[in-house]
Protein backbone atom coordinates (compact mmCIF):
# COMPACT_ATOMS: atom_id res chain seq x y z
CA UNK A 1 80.72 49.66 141.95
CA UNK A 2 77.13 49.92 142.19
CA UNK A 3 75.15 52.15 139.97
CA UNK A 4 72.79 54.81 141.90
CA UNK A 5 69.51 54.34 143.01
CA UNK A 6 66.26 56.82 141.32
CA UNK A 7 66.26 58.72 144.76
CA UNK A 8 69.80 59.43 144.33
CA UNK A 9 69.85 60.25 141.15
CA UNK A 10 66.91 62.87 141.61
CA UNK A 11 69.17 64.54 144.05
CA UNK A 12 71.84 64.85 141.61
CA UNK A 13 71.82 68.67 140.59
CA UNK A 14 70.63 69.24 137.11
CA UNK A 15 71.14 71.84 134.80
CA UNK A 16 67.46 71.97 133.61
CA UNK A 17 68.43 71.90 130.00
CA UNK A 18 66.57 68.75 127.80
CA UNK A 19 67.07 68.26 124.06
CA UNK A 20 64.07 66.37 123.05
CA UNK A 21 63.08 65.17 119.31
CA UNK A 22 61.35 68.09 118.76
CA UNK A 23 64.56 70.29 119.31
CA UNK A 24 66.38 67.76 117.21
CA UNK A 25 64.08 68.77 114.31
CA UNK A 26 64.37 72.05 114.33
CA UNK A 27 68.41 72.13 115.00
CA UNK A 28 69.21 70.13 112.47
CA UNK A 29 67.72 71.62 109.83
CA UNK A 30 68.88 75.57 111.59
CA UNK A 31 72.56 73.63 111.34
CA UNK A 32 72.53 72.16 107.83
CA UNK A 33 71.20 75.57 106.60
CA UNK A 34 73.89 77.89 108.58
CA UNK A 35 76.45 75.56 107.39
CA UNK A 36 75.52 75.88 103.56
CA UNK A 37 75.50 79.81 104.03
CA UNK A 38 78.86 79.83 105.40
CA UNK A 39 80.22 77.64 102.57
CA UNK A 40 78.65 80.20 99.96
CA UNK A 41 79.26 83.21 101.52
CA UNK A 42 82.88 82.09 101.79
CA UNK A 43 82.69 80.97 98.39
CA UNK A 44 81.78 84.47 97.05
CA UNK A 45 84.38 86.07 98.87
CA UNK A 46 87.29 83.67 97.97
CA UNK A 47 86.04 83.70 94.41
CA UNK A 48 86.38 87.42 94.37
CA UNK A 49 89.86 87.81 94.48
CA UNK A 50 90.54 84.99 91.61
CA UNK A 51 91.90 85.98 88.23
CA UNK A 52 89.59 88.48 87.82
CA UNK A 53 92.12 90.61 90.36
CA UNK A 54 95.16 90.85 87.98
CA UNK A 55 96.60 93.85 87.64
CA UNK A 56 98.87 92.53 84.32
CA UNK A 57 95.51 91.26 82.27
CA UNK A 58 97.99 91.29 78.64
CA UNK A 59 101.81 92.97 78.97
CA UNK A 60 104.40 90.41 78.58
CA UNK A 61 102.38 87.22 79.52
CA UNK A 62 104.95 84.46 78.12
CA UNK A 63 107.29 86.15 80.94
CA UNK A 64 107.05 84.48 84.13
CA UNK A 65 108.08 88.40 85.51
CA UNK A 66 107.90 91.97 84.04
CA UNK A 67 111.12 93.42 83.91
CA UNK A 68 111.99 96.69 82.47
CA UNK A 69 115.22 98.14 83.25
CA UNK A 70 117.00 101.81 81.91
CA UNK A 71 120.25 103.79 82.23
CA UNK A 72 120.11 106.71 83.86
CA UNK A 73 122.10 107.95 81.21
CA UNK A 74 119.21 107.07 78.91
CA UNK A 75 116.25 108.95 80.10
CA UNK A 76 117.60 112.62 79.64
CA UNK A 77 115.82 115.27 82.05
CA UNK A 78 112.62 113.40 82.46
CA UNK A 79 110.81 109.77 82.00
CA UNK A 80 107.41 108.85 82.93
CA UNK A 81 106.48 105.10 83.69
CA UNK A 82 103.04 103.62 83.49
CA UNK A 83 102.00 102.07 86.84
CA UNK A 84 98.71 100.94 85.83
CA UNK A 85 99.06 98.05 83.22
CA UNK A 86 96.84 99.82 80.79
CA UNK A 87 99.26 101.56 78.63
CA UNK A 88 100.00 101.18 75.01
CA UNK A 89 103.50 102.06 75.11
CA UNK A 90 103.91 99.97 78.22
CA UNK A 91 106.56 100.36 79.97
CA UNK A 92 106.22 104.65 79.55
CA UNK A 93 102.94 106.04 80.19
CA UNK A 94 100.52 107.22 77.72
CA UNK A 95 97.79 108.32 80.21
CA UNK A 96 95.67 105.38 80.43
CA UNK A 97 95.20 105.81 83.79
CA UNK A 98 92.98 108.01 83.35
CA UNK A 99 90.33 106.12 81.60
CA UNK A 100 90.92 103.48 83.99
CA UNK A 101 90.95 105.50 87.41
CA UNK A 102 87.12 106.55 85.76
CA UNK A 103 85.99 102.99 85.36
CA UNK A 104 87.54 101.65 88.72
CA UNK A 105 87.58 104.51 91.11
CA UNK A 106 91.26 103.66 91.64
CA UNK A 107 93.56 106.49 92.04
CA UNK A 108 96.76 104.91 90.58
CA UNK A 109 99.08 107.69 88.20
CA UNK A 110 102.45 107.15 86.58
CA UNK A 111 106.18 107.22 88.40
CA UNK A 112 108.05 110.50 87.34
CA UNK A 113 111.44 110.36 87.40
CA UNK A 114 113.78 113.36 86.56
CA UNK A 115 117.18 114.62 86.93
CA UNK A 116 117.98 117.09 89.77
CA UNK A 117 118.89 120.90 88.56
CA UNK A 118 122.68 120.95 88.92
């Protein structure tokens, strides 16, 4: 097969677009840039939800799960459970939630249980 002549290639259509060294110059440097923004922007934002999002920071840690578990029989009329983590008396609530809803601007209060009126 032959290869086309100038004249024929002139009358090929063209999409009018030329990347010349001077475009190179300034895309590459545009590209290398963009692409080390991404990388710390995604960084920062996988890096946020890291360790620092535990909810248990120091209840039970040698456990590889948090298990609590009562008789019904056991409670009487009323128990309250800490939901929160931050309670000395972990696994009952001792209002530490409180002091922790302040700092955080989380809303999180204790679970209630109680026996129905007969």
């Amino acid at each position: 097969m032959s290869t086309p002549s100038l004249a024929a290639m002139s009358a090929l259509p063209t999409s009018g677009f030329s990347f010349s060294k001077e475009h190179f110059v300034v895309a590459v440097p545009v590209a290398v840039v963009a692409a080390v923004g991404g990388f710390l922007v995604s960084h920062y934002l996988s890096g946020r939800t890291c360790k620092k999002g535990l909810v248990n920071t120091s209840i039970s840690k040698d456990s590889p799960k948090v298990v609590h578990s009562f008789d019904m029989e056991d409670i009487g009329t009323k128990a309250v459970y800490c939901r929160c983590w931050k309670s000395k008396k972990f696994p009952f609530c001792d209002g530490a939630h409180a002091k922790h809803n302040d700092a955080t601007g989380d809303n999180v209060g204790p679970l209630i249980i109680k026996k129905k009126d007969a």
